[in-house]
N, C-alpha and C. Protein backbone atom coordinates (compact mmCIF):
# COMPACT_ATOMS: atom_id res chain seq x y z
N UNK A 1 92.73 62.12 113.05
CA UNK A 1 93.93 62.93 112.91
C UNK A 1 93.69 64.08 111.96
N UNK A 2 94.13 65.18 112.40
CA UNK A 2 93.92 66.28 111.82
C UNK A 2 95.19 66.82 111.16
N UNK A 3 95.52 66.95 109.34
CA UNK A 3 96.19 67.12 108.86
C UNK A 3 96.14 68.70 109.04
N UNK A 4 97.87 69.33 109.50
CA UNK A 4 97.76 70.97 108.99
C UNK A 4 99.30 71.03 108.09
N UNK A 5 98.82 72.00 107.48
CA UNK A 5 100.08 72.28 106.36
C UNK A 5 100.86 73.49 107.57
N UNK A 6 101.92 73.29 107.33
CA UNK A 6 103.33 73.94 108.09
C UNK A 6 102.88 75.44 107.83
N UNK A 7 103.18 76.84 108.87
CA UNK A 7 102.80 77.62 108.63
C UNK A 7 104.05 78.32 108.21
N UNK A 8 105.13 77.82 108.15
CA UNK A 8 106.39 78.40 107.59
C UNK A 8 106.27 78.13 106.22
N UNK A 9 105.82 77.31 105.29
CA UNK A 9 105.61 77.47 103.81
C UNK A 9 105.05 78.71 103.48
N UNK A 10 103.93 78.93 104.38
CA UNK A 10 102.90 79.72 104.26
C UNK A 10 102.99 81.08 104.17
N UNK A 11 103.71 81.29 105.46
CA UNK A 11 104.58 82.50 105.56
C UNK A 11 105.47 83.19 104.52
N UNK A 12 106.22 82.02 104.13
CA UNK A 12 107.45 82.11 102.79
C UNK A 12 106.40 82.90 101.80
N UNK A 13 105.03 82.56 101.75
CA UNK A 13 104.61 82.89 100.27
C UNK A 13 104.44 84.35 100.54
N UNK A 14 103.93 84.81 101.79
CA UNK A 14 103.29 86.15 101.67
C UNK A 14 104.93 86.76 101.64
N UNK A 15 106.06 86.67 102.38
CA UNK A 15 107.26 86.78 102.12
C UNK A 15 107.54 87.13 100.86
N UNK A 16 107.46 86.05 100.00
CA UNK A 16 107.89 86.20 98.36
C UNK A 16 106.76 87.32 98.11
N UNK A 17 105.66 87.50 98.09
CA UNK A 17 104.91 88.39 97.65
C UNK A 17 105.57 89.85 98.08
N UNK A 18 105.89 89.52 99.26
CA UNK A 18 106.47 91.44 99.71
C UNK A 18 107.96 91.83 98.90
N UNK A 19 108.71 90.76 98.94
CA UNK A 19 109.88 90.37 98.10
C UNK A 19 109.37 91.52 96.45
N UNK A 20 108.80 90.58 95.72
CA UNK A 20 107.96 91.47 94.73
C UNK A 20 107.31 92.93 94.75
N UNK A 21 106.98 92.99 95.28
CA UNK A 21 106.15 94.35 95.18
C UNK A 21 107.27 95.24 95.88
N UNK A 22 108.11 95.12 97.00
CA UNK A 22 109.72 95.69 97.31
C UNK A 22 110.09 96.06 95.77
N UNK A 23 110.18 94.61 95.04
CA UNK A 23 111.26 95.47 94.15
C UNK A 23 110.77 96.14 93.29
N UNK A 24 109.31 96.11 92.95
CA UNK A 24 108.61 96.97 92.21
C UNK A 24 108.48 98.20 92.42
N UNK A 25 108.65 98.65 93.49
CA UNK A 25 107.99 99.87 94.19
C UNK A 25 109.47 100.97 93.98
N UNK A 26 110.50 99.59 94.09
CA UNK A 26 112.01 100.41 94.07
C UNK A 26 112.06 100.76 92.57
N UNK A 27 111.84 99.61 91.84
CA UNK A 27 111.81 100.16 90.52
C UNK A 27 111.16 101.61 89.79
N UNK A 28 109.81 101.36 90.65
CA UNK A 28 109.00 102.62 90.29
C UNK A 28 109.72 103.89 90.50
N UNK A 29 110.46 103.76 92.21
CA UNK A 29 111.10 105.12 92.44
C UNK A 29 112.56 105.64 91.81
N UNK A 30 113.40 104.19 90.98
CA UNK A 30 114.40 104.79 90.06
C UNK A 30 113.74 104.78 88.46
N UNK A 31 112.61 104.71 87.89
CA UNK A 31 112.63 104.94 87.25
C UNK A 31 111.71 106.67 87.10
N UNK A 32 111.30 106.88 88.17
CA UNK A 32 111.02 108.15 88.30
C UNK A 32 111.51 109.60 88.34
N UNK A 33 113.42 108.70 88.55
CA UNK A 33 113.75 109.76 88.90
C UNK A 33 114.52 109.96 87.66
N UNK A 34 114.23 109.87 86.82
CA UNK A 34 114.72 109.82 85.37
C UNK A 34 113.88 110.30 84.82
N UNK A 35 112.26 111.12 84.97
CA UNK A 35 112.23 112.02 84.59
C UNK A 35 112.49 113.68 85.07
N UNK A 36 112.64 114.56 84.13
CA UNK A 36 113.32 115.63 84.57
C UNK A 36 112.65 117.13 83.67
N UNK A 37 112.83 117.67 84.26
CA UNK A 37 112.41 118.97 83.35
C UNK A 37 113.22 119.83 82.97
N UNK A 38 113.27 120.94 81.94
CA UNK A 38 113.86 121.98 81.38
C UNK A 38 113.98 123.26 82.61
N UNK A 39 113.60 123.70 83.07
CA UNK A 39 113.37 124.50 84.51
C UNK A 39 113.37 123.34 85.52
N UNK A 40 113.93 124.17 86.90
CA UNK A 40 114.48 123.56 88.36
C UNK A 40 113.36 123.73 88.74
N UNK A 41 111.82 123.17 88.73
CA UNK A 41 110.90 122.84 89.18
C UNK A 41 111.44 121.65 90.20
N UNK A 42 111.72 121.95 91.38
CA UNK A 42 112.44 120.61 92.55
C UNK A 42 111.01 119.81 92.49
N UNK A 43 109.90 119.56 92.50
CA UNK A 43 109.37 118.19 92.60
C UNK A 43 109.43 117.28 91.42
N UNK A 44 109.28 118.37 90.25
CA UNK A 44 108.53 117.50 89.21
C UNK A 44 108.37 116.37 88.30
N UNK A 45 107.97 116.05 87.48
CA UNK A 45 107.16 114.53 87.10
C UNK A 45 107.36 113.53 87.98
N UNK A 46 108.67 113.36 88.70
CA UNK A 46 108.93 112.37 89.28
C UNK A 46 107.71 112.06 90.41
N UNK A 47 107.41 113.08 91.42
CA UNK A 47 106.71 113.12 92.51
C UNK A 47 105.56 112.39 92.64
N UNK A 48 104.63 111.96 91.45
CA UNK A 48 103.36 111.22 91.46
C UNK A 48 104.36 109.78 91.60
N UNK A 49 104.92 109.50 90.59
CA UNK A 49 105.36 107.92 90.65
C UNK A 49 106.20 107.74 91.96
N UNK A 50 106.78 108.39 92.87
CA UNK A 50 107.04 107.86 93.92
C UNK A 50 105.99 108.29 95.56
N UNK A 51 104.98 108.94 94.16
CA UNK A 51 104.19 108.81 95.81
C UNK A 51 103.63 107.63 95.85
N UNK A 52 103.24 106.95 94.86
CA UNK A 52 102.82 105.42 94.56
C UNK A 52 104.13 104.68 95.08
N UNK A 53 105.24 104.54 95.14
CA UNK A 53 106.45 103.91 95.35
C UNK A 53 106.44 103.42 96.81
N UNK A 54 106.08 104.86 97.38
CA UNK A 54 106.11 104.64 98.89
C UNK A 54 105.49 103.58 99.77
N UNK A 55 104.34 103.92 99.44
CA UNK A 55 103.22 103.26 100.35
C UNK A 55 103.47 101.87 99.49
N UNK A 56 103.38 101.54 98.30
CA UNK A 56 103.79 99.94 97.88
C UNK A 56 104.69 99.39 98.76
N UNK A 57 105.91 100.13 98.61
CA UNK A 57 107.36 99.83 99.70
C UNK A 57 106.84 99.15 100.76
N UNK A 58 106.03 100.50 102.09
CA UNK A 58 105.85 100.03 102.66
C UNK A 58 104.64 98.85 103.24
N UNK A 59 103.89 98.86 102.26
CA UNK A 59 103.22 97.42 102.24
C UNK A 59 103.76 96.51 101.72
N UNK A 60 104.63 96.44 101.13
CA UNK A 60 105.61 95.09 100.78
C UNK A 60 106.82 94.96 102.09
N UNK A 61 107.40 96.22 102.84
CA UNK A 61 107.64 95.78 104.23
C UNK A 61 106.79 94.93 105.00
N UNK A 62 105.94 95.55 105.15
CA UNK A 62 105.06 94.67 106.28
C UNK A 62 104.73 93.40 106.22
N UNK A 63 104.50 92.93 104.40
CA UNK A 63 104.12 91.29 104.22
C UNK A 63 105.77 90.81 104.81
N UNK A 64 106.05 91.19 104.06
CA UNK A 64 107.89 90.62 104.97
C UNK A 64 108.02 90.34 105.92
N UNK A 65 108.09 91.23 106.97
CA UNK A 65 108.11 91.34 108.32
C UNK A 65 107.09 91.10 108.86
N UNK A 66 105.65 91.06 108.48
CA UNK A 66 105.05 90.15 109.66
C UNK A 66 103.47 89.63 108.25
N UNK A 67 103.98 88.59 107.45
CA UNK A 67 103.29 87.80 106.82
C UNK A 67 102.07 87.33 107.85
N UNK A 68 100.97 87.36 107.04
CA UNK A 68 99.83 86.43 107.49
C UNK A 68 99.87 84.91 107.52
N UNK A 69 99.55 84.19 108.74
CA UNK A 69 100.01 83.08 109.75
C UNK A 69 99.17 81.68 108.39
N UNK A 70 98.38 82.37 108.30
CA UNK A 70 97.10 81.41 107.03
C UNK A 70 96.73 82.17 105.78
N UNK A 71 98.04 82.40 104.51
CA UNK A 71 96.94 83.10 103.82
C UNK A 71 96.66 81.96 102.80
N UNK A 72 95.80 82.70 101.97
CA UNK A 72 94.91 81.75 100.89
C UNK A 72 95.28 81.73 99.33
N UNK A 73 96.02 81.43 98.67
CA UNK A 73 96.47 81.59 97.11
C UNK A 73 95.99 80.81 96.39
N UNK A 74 96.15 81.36 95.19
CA UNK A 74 95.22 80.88 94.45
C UNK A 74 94.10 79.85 94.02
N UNK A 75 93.40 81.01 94.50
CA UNK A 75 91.94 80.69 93.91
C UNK A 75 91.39 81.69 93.01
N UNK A 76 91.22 80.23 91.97
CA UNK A 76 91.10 80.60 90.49
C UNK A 76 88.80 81.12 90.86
N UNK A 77 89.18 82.01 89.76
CA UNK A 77 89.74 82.98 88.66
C UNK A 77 90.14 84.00 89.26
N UNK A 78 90.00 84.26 90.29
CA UNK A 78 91.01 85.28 91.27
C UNK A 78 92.71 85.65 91.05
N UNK A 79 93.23 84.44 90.59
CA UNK A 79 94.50 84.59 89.95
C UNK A 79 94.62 85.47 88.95
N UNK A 80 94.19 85.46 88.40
CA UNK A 80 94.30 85.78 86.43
C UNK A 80 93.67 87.35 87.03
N UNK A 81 93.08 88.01 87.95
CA UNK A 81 92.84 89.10 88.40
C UNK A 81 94.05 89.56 88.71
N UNK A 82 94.96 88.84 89.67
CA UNK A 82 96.28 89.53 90.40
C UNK A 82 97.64 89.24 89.27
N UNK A 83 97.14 88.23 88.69
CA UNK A 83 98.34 88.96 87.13
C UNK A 83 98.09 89.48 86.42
N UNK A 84 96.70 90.43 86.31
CA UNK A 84 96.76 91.54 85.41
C UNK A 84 96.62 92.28 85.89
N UNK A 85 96.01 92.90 87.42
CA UNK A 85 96.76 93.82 88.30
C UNK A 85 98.61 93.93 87.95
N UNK A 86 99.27 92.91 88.35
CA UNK A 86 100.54 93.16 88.41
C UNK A 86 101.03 93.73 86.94
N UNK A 87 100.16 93.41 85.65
CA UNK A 87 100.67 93.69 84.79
C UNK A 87 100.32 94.88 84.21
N UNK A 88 98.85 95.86 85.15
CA UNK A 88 98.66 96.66 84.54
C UNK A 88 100.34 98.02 85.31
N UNK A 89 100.39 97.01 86.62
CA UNK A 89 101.07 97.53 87.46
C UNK A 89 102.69 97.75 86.72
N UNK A 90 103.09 96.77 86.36
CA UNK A 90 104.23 96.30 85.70
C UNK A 90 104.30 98.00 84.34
N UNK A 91 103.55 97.62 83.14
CA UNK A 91 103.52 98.56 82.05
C UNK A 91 103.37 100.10 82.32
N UNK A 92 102.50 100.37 83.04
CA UNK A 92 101.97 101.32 83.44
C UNK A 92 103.19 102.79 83.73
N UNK A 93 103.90 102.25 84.31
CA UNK A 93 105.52 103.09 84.30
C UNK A 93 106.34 103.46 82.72
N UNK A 94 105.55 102.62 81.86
CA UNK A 94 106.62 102.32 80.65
C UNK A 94 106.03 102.64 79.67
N UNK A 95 104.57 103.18 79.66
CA UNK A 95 104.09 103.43 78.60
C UNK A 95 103.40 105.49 78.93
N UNK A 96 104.18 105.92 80.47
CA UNK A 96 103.58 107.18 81.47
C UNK A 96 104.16 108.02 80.45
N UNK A 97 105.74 108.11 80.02
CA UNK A 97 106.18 109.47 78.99
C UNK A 97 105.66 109.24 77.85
N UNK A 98 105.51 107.93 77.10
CA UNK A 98 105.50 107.97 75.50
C UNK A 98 103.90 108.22 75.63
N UNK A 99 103.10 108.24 76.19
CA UNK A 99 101.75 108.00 76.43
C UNK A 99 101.16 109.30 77.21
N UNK A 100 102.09 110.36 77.71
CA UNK A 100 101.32 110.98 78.31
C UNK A 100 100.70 110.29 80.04
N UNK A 101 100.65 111.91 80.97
CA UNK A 101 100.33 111.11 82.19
C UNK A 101 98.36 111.28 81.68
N UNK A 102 97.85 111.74 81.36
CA UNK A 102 96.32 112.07 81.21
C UNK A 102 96.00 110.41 80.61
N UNK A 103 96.37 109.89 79.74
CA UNK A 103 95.77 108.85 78.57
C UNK A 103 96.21 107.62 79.40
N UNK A 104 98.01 107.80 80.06
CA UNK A 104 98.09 106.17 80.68
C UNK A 104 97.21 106.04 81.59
N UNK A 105 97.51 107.34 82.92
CA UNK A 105 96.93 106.88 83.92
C UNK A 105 95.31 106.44 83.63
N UNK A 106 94.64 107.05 82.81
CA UNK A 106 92.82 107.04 82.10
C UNK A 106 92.81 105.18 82.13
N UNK A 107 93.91 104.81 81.10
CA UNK A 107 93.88 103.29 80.71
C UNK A 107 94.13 102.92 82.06
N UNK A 108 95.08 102.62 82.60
CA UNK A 108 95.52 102.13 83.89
C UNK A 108 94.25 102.05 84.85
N UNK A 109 93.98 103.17 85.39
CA UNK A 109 92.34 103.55 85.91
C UNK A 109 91.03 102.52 85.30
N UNK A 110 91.07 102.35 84.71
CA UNK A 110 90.02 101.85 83.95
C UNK A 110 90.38 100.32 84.25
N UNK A 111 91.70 99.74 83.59
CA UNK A 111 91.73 98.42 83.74
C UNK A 111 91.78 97.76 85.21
N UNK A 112 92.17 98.57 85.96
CA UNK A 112 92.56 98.44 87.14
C UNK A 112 90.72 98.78 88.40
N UNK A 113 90.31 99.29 87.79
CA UNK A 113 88.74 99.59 87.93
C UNK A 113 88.15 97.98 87.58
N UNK A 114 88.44 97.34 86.36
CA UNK A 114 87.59 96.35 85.80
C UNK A 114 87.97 95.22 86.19
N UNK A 115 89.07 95.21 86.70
CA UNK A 115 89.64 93.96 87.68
C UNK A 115 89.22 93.91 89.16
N UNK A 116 89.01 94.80 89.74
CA UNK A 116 88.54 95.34 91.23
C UNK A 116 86.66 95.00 90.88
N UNK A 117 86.21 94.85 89.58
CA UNK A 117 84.43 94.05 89.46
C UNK A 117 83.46 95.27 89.21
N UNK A 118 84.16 96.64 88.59
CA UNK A 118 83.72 97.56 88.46
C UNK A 118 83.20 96.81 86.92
N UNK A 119 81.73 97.98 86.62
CA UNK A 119 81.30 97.54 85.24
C UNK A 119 81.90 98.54 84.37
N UNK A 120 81.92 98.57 83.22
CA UNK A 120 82.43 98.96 82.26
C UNK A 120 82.33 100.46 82.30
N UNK A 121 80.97 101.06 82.42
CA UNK A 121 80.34 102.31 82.62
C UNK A 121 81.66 102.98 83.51
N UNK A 122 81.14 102.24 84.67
CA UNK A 122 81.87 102.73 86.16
C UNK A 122 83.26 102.94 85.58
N UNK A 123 83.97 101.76 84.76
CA UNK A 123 85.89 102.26 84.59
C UNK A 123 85.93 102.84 84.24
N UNK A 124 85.35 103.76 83.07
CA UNK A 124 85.60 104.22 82.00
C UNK A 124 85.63 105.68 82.85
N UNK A 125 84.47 105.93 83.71
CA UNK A 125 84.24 107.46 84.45
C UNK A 125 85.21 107.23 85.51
N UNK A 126 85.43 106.60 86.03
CA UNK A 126 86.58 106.67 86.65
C UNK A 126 88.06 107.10 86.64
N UNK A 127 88.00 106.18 85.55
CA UNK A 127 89.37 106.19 84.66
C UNK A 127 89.54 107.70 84.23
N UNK A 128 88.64 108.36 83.46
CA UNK A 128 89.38 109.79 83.25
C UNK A 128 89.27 110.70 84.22
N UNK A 129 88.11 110.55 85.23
CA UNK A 129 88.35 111.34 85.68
C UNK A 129 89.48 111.34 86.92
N UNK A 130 90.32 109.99 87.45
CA UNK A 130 91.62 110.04 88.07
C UNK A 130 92.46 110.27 87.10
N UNK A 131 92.43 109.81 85.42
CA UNK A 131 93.49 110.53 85.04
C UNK A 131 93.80 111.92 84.13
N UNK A 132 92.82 112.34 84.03
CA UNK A 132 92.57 113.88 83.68
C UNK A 132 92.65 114.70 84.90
N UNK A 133 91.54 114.29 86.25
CA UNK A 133 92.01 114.94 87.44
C UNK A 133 92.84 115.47 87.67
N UNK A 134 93.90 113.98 87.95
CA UNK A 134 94.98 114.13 88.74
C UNK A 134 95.47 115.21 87.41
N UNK A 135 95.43 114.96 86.48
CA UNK A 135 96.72 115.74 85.49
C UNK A 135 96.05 117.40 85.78
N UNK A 136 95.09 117.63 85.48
CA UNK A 136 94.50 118.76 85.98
C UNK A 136 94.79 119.69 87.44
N UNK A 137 95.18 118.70 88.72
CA UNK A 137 95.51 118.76 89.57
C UNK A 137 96.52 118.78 89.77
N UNK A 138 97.61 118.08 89.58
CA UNK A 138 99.27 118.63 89.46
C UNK A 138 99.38 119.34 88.33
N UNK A 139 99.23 119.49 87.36
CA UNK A 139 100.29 119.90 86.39
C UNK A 139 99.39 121.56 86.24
N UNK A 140 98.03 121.37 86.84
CA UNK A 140 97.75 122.89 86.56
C UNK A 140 97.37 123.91 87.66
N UNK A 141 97.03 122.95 88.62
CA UNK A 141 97.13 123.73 89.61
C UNK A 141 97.97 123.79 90.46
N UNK A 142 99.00 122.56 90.77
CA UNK A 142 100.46 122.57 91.57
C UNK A 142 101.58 123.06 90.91
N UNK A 143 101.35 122.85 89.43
CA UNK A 143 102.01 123.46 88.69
C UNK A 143 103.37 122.44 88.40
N UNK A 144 103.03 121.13 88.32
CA UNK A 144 104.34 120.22 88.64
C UNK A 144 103.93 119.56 87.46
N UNK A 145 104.60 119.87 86.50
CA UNK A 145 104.91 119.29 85.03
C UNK A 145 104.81 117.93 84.86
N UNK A 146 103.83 117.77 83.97
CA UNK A 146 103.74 115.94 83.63
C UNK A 146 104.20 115.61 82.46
N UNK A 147 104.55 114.85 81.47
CA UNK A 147 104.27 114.25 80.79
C UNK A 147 102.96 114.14 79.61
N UNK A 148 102.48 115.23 79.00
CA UNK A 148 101.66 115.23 78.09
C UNK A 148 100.62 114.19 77.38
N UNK A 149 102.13 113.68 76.91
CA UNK A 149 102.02 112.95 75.73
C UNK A 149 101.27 113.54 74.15
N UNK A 150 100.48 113.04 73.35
CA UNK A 150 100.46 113.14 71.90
C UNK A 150 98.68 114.18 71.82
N UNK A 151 98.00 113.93 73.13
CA UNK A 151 96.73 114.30 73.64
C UNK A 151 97.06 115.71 73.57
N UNK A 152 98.33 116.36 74.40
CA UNK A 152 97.99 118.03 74.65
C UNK A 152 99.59 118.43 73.62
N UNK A 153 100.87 117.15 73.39
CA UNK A 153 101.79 117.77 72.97
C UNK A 153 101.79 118.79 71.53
């Protein structure tokens, strides 16, 4: 006799997972829209954090609506990877004004690099150069105002 575990538990989990990252993604896009600028620049600061908003959204639709039939959770030390993903994910919004977009996104980049099995070298060049880039790239050549912080304020 061949024991199988119910694939409706199973389902539920990738479910709860889209559940999560839904409300994260919503979070991301109201707390974005709370930043604002001195001039009617119509995109600005907000536009990076909900371009991230989106595509989360809609990958947290899809686990919803059509969850994988067998997935696999935790397996350790793989765990302790996807809660500090979630947590670089989690802070990362909350530390973007007091911190500047150049320095969070650099940290964010980096930790988020070293969880994905990148070596240290690798986060670190990574890390500034998506978050100097990007800041280099909107705020000086799109011209869509970021968030400084203490680096350029």
């Amino acid at each position: 006799m061949s024991s199988t575990r119910p694939t409706t538990s199973l389902r539920l989990s990738d479910r709860i997972a889209g559940a999560i990252l839904l409300a994260l993604a919503i979070w991301y896009w109201i707390a974005a829209g709370g930043y604002s600028v001195a001039y009617g620049d119509p995109a600005g600061p907000s536009l990076f954090p909900r371009m991230v908003a989106v595509p989360l959204g809609l990958f947290a639709a899809f686990l919803i609506v059509k969850p994988d039939p067998d997935p696999v959770w935790f397996r350790w030390p793989h765990v302790w990877g996807q809660i500090a993903m979630l947590a670089v994910l989690i802070v990362y919004p909350l530390i973007l004004e007091p911190a500047g977009f150049p320095l969070s996104t650099s940290v964010a980049a980096v930790l988020l690099a070293r969880i994905l099995g990148a070596s240290w070298l690798q986060a670190v060049i990574a890390g500034l150069v998506i978050g100097f880039g990007l800041f280099f790239l909107f705020d000086g050549v799109f011209g869509l105002p970021l968030p400084t912080g203490p680096l350029f304020g």
